[in-house]
PDB file of N, CA and C in Angstrom:
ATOM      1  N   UNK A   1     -21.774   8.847  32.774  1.00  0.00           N
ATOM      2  CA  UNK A   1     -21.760   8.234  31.458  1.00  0.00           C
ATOM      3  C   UNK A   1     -21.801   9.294  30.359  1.00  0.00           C
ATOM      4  N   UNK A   2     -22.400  10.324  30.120  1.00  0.00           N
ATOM      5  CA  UNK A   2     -22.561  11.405  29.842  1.00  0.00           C
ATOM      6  C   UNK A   2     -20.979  12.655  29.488  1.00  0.00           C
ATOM      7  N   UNK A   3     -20.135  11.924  30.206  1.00  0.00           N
ATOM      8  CA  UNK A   3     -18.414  12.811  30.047  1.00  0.00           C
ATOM      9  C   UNK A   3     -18.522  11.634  28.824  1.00  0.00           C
ATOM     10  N   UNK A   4     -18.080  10.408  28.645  1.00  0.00           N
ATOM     11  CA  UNK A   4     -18.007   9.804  27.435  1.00  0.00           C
ATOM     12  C   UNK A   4     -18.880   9.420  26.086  1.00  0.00           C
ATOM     13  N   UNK A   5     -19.843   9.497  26.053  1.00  0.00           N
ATOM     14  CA  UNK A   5     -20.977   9.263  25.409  1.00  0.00           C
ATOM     15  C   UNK A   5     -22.331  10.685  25.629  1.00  0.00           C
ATOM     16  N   UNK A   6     -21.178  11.571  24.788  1.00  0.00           N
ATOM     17  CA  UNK A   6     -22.245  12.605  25.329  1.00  0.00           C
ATOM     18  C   UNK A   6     -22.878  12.986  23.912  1.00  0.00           C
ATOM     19  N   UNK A   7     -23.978  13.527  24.090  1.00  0.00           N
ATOM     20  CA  UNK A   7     -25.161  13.333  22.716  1.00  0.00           C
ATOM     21  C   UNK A   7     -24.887  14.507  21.981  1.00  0.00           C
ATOM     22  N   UNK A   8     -25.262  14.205  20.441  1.00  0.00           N
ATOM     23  CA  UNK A   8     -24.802  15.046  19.598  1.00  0.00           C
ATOM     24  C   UNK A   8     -25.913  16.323  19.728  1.00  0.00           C
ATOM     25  N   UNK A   9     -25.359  17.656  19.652  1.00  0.00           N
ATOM     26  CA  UNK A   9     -26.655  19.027  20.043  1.00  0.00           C
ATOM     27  C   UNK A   9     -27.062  19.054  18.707  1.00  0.00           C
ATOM     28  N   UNK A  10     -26.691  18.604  17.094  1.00  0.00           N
ATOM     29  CA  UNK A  10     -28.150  18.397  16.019  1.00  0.00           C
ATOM     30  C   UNK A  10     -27.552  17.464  15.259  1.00  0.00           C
ATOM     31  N   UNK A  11     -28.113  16.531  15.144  1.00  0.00           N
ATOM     32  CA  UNK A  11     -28.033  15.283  14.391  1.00  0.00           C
ATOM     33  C   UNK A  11     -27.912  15.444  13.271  1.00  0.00           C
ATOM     34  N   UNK A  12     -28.470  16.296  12.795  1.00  0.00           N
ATOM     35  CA  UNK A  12     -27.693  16.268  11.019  1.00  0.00           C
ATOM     36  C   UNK A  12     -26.571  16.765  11.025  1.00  0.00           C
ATOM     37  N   UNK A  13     -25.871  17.142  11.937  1.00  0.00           N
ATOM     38  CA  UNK A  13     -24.305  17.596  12.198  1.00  0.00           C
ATOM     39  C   UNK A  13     -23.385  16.555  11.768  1.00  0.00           C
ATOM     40  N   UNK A  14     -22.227  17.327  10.764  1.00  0.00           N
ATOM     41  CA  UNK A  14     -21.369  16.074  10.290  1.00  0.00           C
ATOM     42  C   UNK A  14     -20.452  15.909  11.731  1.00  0.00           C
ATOM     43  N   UNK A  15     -20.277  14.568  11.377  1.00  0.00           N
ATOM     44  CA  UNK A  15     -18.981  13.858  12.465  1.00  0.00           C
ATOM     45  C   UNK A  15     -17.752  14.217  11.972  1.00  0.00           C
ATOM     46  N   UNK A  16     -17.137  15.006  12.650  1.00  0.00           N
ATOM     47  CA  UNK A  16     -15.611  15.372  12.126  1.00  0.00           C
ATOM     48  C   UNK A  16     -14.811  14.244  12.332  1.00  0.00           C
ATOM     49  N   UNK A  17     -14.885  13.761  13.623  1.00  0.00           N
ATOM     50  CA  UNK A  17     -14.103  12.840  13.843  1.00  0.00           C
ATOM     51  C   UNK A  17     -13.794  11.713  13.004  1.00  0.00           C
ATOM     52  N   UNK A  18     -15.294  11.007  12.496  1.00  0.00           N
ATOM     53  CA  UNK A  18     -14.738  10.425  11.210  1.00  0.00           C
ATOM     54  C   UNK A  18     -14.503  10.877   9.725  1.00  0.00           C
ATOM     55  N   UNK A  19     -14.600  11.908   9.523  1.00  0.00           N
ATOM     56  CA  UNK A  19     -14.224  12.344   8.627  1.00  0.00           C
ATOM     57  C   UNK A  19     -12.776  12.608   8.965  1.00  0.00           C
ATOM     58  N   UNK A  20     -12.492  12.891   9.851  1.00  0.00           N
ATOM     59  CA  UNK A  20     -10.859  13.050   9.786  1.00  0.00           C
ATOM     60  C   UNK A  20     -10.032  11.237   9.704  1.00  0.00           C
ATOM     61  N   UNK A  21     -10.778  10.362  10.266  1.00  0.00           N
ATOM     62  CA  UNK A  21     -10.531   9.213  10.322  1.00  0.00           C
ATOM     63  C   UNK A  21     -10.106   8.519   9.005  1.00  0.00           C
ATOM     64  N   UNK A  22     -11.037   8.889   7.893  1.00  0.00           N
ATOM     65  CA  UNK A  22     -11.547   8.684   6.311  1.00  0.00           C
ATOM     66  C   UNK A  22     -10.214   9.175   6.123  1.00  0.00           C
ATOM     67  N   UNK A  23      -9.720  10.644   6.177  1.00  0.00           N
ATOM     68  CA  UNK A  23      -8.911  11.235   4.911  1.00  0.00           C
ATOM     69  C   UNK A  23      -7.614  10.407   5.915  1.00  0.00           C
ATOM     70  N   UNK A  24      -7.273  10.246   7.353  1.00  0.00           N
ATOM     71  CA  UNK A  24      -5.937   9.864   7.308  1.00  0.00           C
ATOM     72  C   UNK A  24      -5.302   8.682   6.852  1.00  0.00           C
ATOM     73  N   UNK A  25      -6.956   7.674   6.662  1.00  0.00           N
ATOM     74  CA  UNK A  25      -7.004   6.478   6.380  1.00  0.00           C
ATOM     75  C   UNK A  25      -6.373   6.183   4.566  1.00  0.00           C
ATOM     76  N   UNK A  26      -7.069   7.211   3.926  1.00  0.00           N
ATOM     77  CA  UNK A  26      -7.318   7.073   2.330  1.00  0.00           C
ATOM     78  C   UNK A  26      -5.048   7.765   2.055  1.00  0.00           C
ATOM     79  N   UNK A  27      -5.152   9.030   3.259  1.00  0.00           N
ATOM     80  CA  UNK A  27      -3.867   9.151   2.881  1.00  0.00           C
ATOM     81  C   UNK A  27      -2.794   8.116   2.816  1.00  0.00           C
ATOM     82  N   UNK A  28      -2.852   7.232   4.122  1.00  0.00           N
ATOM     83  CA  UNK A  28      -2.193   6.212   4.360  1.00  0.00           C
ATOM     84  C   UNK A  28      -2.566   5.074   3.148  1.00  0.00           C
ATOM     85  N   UNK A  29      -3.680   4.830   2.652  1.00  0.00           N
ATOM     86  CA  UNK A  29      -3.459   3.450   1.428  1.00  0.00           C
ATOM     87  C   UNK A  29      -2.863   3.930   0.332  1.00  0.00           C
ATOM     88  N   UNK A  30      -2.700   5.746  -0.023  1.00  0.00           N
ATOM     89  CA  UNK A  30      -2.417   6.454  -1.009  1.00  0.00           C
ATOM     90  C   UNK A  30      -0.986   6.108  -1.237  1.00  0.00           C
ATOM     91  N   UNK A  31      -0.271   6.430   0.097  1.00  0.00           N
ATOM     92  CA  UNK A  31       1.188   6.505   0.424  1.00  0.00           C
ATOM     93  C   UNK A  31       1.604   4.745   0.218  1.00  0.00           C
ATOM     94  N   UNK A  32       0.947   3.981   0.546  1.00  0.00           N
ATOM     95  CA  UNK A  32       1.252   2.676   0.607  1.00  0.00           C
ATOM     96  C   UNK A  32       1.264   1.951  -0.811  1.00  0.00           C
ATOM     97  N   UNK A  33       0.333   2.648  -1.690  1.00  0.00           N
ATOM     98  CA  UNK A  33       0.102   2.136  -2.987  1.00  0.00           C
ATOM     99  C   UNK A  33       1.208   2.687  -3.770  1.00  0.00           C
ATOM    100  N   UNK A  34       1.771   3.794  -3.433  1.00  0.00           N
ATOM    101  CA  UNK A  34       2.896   5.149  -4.413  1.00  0.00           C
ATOM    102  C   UNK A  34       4.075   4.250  -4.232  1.00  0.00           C
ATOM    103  N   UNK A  35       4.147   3.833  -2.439  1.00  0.00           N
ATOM    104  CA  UNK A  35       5.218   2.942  -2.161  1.00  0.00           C
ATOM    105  C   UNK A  35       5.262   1.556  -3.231  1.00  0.00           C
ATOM    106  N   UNK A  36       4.233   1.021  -3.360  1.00  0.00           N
ATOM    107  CA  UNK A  36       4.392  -0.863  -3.602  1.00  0.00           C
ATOM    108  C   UNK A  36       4.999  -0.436  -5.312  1.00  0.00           C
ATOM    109  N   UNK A  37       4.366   1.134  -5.742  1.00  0.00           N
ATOM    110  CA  UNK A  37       4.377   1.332  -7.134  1.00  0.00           C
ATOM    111  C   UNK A  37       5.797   1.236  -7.741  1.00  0.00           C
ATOM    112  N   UNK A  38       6.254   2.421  -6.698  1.00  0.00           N
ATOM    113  CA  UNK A  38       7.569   2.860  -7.126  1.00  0.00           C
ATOM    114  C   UNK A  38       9.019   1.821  -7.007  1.00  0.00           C
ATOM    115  N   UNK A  39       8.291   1.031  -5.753  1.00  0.00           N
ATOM    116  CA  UNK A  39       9.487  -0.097  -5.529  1.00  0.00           C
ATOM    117  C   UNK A  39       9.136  -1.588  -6.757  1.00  0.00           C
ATOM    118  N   UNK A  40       7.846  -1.594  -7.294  1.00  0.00           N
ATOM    119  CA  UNK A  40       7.947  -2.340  -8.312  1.00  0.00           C
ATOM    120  C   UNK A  40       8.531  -2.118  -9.362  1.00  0.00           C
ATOM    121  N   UNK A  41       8.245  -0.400  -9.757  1.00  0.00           N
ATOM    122  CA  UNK A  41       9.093   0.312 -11.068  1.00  0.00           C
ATOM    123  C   UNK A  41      10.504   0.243 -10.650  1.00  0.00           C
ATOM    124  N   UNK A  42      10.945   0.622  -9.993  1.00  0.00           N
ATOM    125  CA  UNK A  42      12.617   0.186  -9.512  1.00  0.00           C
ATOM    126  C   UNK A  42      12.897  -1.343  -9.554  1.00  0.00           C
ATOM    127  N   UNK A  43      12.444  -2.194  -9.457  1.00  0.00           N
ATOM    128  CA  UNK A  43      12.326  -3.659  -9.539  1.00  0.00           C
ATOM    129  C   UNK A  43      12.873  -4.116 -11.216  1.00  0.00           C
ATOM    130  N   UNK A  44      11.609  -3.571 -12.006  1.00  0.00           N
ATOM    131  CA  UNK A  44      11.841  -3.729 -12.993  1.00  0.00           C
ATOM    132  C   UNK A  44      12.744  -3.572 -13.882  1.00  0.00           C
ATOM    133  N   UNK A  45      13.531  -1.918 -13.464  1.00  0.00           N
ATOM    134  CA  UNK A  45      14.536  -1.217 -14.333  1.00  0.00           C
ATOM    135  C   UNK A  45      15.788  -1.749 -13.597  1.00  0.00           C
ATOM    136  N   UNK A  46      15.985  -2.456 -12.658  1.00  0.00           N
ATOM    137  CA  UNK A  46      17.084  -3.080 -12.350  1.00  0.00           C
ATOM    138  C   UNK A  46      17.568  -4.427 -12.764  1.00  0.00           C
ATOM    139  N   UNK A  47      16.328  -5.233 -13.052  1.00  0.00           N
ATOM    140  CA  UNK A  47      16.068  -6.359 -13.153  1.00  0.00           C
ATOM    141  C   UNK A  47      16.143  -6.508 -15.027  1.00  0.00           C
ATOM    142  N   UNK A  48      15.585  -5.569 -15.808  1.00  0.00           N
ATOM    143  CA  UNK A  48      16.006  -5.632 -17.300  1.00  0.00           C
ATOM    144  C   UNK A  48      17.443  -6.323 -17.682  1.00  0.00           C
ATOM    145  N   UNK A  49      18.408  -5.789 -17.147  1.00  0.00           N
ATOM    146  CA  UNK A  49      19.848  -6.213 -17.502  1.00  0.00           C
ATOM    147  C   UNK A  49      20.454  -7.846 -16.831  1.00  0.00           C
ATOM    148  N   UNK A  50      19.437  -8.326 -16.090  1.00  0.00           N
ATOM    149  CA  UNK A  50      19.790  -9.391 -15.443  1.00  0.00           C
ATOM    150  C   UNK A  50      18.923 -10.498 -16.035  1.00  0.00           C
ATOM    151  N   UNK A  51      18.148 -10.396 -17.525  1.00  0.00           N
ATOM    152  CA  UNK A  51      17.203 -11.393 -17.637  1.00  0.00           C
ATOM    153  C   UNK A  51      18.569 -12.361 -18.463  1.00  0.00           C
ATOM    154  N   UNK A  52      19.407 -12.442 -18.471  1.00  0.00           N
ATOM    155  CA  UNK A  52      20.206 -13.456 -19.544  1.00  0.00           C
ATOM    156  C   UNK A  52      20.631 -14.371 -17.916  1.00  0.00           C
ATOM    157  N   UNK A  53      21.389 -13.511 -16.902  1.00  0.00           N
ATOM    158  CA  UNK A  53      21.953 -14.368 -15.613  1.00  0.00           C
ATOM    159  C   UNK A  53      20.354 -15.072 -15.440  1.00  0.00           C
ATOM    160  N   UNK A  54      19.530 -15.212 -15.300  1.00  0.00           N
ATOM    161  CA  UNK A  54      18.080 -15.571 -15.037  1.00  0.00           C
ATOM    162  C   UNK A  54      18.183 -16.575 -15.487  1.00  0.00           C
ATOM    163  N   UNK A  55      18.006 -16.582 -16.837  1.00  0.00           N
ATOM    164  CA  UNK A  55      18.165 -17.748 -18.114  1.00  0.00           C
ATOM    165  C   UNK A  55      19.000 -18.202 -17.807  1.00  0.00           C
ATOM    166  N   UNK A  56      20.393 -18.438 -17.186  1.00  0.00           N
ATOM    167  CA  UNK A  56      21.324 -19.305 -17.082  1.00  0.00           C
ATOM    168  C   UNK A  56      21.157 -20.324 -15.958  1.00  0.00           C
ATOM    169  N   UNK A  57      20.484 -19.277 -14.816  1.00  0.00           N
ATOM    170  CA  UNK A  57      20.445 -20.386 -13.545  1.00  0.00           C
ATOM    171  C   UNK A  57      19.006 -20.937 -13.594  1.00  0.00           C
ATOM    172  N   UNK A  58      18.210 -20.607 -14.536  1.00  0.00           N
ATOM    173  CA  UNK A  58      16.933 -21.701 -14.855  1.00  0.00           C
ATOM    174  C   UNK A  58      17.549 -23.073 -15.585  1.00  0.00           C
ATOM    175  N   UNK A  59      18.498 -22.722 -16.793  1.00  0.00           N
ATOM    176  CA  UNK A  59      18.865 -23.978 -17.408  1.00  0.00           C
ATOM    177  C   UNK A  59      19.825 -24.514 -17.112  1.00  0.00           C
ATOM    178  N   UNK A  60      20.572 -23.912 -15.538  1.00  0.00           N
ATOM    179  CA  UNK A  60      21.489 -25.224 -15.005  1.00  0.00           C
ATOM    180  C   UNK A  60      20.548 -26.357 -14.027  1.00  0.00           C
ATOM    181  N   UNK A  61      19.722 -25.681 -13.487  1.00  0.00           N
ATOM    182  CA  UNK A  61      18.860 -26.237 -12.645  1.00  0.00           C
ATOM    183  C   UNK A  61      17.831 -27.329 -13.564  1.00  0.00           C
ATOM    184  N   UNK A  62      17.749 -27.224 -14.783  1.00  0.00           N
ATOM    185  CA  UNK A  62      16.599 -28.180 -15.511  1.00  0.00           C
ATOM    186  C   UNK A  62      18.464 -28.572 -15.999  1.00  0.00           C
ATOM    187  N   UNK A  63      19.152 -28.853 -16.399  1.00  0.00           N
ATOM    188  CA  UNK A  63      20.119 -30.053 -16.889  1.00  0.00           C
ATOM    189  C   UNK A  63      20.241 -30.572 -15.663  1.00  0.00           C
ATOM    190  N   UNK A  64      20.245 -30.391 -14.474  1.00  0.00           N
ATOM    191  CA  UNK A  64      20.608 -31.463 -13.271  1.00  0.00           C
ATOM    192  C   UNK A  64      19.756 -32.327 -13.102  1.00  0.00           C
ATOM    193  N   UNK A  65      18.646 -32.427 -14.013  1.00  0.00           N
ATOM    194  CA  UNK A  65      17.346 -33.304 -13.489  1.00  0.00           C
ATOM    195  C   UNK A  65      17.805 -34.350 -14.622  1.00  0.00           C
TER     196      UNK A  65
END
């Protein structure tokens, strides 16, 4: 039991392991947040020139009612 669960030699010793766990973790929500950012800012600047087609197929859809 002792090969898997083997005891730490001084307890106030930092855990690398989770500390490495922490930064790959924080990198990964970093990268994920840059992602949701940048594909919203691209969203937007594509989407500026299309707000009139927008307006058209909202007010064919309210005259059919």
């Amino acid at each position: 039991m002792n090969l898997f669960l083997k005891p730490l030699n001084d307890v106030n010793d930092v855990t690398w392991s989770i500390v490495w766990c922490m930064i790959i973790l924080l990198v990964g929500v970093g990268y994920y947040i840059y992602t949701i950012m940048n594909t919203s800012y691209q969203e937007m600047g594509n989407g500026s020139n299309d707000s009139t087609e927008q307006e058209e197929l909202l007010q064919l859809s309210s005259s059919r009612d």
